[in-house]
Protein backbone atom coordinates (compact mmCIF):
# COMPACT_ATOMS: atom_id res chain seq x y z
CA UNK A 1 0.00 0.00 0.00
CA UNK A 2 2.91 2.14 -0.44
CA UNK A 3 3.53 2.60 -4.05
CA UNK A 4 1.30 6.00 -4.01
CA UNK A 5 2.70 7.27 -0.55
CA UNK A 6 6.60 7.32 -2.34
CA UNK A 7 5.49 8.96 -5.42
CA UNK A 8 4.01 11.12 -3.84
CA UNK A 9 7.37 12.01 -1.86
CA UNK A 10 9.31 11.73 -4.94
CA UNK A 11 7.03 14.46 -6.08
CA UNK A 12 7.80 16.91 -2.79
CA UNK A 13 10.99 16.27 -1.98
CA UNK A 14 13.10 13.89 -4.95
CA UNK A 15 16.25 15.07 -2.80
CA UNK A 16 15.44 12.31 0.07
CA UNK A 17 15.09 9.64 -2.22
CA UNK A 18 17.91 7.49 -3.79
CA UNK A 19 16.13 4.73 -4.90
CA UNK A 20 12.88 3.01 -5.46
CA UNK A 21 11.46 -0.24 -4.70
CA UNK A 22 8.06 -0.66 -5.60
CA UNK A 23 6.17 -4.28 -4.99
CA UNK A 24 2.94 -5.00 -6.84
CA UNK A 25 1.83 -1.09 -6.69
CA UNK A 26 -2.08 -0.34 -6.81
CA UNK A 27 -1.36 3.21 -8.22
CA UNK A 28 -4.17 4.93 -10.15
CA UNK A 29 -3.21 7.81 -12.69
CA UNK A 30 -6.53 9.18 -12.46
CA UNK A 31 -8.63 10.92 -9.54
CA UNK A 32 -11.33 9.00 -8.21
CA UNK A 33 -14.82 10.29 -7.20
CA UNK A 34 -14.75 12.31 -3.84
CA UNK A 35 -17.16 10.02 -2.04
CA UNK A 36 -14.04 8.51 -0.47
CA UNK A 37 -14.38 12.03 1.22
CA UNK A 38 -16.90 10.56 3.95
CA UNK A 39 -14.55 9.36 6.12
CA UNK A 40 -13.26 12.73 7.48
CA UNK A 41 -17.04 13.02 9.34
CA UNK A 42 -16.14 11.01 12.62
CA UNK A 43 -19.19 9.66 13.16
CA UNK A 44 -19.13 8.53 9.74
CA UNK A 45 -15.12 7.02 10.21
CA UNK A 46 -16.51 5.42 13.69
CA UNK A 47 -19.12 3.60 12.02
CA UNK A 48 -17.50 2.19 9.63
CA UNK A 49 -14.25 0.91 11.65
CA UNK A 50 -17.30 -0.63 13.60
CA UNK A 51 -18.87 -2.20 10.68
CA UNK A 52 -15.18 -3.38 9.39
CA UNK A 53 -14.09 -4.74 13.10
CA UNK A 54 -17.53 -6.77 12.99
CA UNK A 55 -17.10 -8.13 9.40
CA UNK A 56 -13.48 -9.13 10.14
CA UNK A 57 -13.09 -12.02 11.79
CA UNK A 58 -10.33 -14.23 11.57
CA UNK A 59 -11.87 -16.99 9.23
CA UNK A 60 -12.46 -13.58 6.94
CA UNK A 61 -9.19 -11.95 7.13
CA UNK A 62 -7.75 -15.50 6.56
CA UNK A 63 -10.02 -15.47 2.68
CA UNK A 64 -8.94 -12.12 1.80
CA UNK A 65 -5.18 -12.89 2.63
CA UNK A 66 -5.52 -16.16 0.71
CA UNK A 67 -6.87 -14.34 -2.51
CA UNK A 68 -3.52 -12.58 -2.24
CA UNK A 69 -1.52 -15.39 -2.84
CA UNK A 70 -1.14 -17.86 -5.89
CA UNK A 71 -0.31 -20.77 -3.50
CA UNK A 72 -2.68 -19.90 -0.41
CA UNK A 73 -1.41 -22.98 1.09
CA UNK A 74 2.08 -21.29 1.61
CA UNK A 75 0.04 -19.00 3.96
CA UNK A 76 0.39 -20.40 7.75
CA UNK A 77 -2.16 -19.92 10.35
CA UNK A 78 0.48 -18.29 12.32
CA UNK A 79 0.45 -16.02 9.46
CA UNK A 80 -2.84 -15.18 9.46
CA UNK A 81 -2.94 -14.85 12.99
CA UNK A 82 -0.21 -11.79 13.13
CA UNK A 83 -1.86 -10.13 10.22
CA UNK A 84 -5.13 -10.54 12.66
CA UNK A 85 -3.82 -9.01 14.88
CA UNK A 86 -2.01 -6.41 13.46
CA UNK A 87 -5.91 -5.96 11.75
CA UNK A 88 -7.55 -5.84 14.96
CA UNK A 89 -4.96 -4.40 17.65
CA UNK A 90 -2.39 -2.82 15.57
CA UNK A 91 -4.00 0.73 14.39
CA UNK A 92 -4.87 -1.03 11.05
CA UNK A 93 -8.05 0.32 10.82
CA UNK A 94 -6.83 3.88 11.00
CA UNK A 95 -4.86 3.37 8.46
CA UNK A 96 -7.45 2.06 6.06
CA UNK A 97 -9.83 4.55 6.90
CA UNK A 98 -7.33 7.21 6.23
CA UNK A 99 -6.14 5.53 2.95
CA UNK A 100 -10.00 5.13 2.00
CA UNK A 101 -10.46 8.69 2.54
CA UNK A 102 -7.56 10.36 1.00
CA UNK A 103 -7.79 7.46 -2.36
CA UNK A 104 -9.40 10.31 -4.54
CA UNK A 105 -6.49 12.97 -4.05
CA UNK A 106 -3.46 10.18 -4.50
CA UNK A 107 -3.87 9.57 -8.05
CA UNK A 108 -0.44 10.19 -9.63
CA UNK A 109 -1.44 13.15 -12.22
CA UNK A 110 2.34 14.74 -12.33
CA UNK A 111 6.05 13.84 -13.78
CA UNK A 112 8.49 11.98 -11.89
CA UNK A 113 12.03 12.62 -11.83
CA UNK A 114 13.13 9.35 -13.96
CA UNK A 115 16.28 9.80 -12.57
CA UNK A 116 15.94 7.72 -9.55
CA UNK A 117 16.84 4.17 -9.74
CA UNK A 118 13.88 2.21 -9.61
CA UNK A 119 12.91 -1.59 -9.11
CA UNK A 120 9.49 -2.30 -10.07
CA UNK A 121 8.40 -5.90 -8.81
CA UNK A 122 5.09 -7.93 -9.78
CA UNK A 123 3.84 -11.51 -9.04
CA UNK A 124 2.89 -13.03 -12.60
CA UNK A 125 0.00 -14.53 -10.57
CA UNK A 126 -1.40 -11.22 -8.71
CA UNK A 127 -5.21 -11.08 -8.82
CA UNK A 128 -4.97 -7.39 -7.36
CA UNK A 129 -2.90 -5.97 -9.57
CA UNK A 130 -2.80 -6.44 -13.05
CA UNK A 131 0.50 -6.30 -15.15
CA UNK A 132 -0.55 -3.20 -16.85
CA UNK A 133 -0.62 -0.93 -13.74
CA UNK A 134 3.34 -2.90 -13.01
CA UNK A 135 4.05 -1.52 -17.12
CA UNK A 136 2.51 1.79 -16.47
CA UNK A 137 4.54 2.04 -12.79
CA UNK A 138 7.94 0.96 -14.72
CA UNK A 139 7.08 3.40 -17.70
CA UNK A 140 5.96 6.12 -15.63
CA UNK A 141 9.17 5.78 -13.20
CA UNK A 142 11.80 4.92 -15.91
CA UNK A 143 11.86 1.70 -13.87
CA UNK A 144 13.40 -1.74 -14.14
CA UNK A 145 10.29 -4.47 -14.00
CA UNK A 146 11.04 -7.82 -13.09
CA UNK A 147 8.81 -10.39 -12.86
CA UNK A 148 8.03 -13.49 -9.98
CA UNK A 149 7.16 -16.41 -11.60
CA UNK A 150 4.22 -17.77 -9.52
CA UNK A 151 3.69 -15.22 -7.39
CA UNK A 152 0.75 -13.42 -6.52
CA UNK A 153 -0.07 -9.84 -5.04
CA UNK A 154 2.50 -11.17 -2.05
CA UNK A 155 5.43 -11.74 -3.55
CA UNK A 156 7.92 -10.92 -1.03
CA UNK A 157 6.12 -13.06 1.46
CA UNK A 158 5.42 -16.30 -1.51
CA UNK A 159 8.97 -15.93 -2.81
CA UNK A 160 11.50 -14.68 -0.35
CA UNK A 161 13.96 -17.23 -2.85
CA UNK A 162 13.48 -15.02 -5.73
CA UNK A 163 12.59 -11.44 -3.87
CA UNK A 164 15.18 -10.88 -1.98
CA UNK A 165 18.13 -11.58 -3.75
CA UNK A 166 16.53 -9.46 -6.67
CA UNK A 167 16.07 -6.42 -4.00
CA UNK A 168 19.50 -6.58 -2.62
CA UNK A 169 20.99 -6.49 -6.20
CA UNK A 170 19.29 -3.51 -6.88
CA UNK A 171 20.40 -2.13 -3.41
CA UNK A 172 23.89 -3.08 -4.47
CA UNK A 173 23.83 -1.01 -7.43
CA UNK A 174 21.89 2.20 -6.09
């Protein structure tokens, strides 16, 4: 959820930024409608972290996490138990809200220095995010994409293997 929040910096300050490693980005180039603008009325954010905390129970988290991955067997329940309760106890639901609300101004509607070394990575197998948006990242940042073969929208997590070694190549070379 990240890929937006370090254009964006890029954007303001380019100076504090040497490189660029962006993992199966959900970017959007265009702005959204402002109904994502509801949130900032706290009764409004209240009631829907209390609709969310309801909805979410473990069993539920555990689906959505497993759409994330090609191989949702690779996904322990010790797994799925942290993200829980990072979900439920960890200020998670702040953070969505927030990202809900401010979705319509992130779009990324200005240049980018192309200058900055950057390392765009996708799972072949991400459900989330197609390649195009991956294309349009690497195009739009001057970007190296690389691919993970049987990977979904987790790739660092399904293929530490291939991940890491790519990201601390790139690292080398920054």
């Amino acid at each position: 959820m990240g890929a937006s929040v370090i254009l964006h910096m890029v954007e303001i300050s380019p100076r504090l930024v040497k490189g660029m490693v962006l993992v199966d980005g959900a970017v959007s180039f265009k702005k959204q409608l402002p109904v994502t603008q509801l949130p900032n009325f706290d009764p409004i954010r209240r009631a829907s972290q209390d609709i969310i905390s309801y909805y979410l129970t473990n069993a539920r988290l555990a689906s959505i996490l497993k759409s994330a991955y090609y191989h949702p067997a690779n996904l322990s329940d010790i797994d799925i138990a942290n993200y829980y309760s990072r979900a439920v106890y960890g200020g998670w639901l702040d953070g969505l809200t927030i990202m809900t609300r401010d979705s319509s101004e992130n779009a990324i509607d200005f240049a980018v220095k192309k200058d900055i070394p950057t390392l765009v990575i996708w799972g072949n197998k991400d459900t989330w995010v197609g390649r195009n948006i991956a294309e349009q990242i690497a195009a739009f940042t001057g970007g190296d994409l690389r691919v993970i073969e049987n990977a979904g929208h987790l790739s660092m997590e399904e293929a530490p293997d291939v991940f890491n070694p790519m990201v601390l190549e790139f690292l080398s070379q920054s």
